[in-house]
N, C-alpha and C. Protein backbone atom coordinates (compact mmCIF):
# COMPACT_ATOMS: atom_id res chain seq x y z
N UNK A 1 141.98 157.20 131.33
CA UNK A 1 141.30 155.92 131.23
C UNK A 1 140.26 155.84 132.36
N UNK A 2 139.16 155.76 132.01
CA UNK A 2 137.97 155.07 132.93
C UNK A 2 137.63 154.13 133.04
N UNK A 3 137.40 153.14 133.88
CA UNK A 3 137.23 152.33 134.07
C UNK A 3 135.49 151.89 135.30
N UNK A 4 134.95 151.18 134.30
CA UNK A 4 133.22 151.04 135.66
C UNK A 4 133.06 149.73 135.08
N UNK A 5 133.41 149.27 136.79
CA UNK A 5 132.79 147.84 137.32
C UNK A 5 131.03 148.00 137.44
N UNK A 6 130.82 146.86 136.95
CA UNK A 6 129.16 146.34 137.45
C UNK A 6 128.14 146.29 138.68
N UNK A 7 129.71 145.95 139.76
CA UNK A 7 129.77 145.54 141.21
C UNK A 7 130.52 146.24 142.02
N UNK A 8 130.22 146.47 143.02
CA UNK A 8 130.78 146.79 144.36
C UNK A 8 130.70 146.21 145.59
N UNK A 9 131.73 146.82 146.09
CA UNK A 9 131.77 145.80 147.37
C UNK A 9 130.92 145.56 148.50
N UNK A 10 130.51 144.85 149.02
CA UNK A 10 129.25 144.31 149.76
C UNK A 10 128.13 143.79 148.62
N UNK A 11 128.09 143.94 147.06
CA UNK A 11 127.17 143.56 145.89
C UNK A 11 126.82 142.12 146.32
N UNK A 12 125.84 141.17 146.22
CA UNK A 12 125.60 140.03 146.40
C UNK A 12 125.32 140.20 144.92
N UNK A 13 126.58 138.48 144.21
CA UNK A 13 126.24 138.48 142.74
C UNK A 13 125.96 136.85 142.78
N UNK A 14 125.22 136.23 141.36
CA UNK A 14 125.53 134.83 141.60
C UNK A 14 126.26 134.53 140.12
N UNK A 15 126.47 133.07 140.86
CA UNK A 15 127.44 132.96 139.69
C UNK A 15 127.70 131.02 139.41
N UNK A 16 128.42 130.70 138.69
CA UNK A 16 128.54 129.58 138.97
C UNK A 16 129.75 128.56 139.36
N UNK A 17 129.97 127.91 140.34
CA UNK A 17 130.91 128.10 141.40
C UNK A 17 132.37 126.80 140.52
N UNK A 18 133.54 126.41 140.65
CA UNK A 18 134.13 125.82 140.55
C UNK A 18 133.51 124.26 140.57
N UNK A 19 132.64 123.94 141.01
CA UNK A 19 131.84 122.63 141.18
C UNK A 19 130.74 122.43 140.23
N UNK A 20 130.52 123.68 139.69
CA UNK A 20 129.49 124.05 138.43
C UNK A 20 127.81 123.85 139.41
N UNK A 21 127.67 124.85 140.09
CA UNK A 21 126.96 124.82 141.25
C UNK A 21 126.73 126.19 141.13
N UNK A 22 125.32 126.60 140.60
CA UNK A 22 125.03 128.31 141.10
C UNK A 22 125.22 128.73 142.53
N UNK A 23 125.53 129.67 142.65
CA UNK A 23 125.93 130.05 144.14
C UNK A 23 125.49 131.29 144.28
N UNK A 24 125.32 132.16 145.31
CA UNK A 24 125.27 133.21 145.30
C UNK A 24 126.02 134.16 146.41
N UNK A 25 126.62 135.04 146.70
CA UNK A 25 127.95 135.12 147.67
C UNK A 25 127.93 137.18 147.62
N UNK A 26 129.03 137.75 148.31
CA UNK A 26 128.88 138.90 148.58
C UNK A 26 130.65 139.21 148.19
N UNK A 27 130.51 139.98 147.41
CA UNK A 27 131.71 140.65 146.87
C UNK A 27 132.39 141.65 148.22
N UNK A 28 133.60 140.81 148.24
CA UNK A 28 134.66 141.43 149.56
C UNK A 28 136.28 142.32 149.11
N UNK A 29 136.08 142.05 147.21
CA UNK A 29 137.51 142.80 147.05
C UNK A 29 137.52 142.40 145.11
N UNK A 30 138.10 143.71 145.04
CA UNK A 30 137.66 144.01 143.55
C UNK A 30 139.38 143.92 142.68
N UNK A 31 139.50 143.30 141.77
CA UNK A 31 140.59 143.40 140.99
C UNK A 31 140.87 143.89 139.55
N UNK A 32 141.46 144.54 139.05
CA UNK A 32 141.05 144.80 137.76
C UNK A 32 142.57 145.06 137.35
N UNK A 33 142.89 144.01 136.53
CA UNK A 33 143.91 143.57 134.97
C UNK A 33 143.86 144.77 134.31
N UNK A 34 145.05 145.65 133.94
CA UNK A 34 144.98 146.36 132.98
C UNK A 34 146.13 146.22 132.12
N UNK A 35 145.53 145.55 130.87
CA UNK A 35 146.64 144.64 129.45
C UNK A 35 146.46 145.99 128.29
N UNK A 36 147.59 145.80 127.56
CA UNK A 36 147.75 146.39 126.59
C UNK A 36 146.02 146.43 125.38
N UNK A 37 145.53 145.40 125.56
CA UNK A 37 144.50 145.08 124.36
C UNK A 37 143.15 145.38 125.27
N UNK A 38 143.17 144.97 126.58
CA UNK A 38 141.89 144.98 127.37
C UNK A 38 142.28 145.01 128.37
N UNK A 39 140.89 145.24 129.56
CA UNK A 39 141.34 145.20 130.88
C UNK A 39 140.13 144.27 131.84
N UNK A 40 140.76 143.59 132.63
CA UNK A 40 139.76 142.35 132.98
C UNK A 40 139.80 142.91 134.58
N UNK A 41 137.95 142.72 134.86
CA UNK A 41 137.63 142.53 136.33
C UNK A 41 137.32 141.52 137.08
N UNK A 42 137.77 141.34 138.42
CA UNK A 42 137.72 139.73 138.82
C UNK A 42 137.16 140.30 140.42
N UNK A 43 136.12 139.71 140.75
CA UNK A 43 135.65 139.90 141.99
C UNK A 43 135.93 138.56 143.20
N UNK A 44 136.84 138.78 144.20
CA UNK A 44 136.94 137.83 145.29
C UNK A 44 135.70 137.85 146.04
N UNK A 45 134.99 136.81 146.39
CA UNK A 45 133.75 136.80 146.95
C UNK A 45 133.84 136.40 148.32
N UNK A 46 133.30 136.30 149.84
CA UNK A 46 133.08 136.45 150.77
C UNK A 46 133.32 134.89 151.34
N UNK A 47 132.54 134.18 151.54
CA UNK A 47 131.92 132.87 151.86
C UNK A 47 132.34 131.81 150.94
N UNK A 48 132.65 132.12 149.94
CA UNK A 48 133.14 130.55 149.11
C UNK A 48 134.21 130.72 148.86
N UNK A 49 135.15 132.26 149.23
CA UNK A 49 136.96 132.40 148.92
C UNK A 49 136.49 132.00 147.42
N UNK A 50 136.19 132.04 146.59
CA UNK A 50 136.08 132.27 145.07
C UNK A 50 136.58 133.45 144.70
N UNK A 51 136.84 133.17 143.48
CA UNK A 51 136.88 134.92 142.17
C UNK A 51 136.01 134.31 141.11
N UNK A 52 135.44 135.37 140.93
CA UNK A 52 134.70 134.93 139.43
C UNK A 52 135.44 136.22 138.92
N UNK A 53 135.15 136.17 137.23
CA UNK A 53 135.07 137.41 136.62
C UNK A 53 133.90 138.36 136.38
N UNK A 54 134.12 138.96 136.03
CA UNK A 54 132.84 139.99 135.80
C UNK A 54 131.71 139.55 135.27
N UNK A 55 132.47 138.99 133.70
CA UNK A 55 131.46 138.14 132.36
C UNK A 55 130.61 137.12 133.18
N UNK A 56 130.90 137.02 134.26
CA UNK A 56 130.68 135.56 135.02
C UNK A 56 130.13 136.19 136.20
N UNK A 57 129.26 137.05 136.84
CA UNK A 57 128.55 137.24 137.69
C UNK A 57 127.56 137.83 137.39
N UNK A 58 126.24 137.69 137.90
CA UNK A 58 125.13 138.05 137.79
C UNK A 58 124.71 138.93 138.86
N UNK A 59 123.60 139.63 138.84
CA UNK A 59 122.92 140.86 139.94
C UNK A 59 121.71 139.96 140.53
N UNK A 60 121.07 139.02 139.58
CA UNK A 60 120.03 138.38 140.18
C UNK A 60 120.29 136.92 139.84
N UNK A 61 119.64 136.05 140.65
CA UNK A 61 119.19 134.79 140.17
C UNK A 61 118.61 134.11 138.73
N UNK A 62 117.67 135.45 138.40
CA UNK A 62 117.22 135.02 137.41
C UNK A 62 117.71 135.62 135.99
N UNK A 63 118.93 136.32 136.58
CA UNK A 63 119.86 136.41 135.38
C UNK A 63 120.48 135.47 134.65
N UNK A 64 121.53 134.92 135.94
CA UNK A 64 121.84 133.59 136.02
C UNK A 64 121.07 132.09 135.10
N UNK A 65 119.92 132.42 135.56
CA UNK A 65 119.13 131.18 135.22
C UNK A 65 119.08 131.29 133.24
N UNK A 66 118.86 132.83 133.18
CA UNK A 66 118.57 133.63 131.31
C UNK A 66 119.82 132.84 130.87
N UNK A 67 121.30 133.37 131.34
CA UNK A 67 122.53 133.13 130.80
C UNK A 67 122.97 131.30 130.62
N UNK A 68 122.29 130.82 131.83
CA UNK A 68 122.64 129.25 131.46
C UNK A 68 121.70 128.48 130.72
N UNK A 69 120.59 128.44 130.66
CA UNK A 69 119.57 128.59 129.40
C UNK A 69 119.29 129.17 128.75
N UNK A 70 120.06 130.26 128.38
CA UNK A 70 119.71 130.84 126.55
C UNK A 70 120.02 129.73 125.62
N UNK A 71 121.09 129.06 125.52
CA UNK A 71 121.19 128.17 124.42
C UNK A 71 119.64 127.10 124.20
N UNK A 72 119.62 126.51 125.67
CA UNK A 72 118.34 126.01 125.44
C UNK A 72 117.18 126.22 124.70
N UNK A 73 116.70 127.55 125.55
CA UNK A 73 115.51 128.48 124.63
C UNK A 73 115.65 128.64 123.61
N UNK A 74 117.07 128.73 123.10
CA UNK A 74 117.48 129.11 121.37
C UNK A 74 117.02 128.06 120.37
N UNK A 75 117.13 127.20 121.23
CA UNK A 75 117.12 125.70 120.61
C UNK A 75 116.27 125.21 120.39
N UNK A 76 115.33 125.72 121.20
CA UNK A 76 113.44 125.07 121.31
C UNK A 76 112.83 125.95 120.21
């Protein structure tokens, strides 16, 4: 089984925080779920003690910005 994360440690990802607040933070510790059906990655982040998941972090800002307004743009 292979397994490749997106991110590594020291990665600055953003994401959007428990307060529903883009944030942007530095990945300090990597976790990865391995289930019978799938296997889930969860990144602990630096400065806000957060985890996001994988599905849920971005490389840039203006990733971030694509993923929370696509529906919008879809819509227009």
């Amino acid at each position: 089984m292979t397994i490749n994360n997106k991110y590594h440690l020291g990665d600055k990802v953003y994401f959007i925080n428990t307060e529903n607040k883009a944030m942007c933070d530095e990945v300090k510790a990597i976790y990865i779920y391995v289930y019978k059906d799938y296997t889930s990655i969860v990144y602990s982040l630096k400065e806000s003690l957060e985890t996001v998941k994988e599905e849920d972090a971005f490389l840039t800002e203006s990733d971030l910005k694509d993923y929370v307004f696509k529906d919008l743009i879809d819509f227009v």
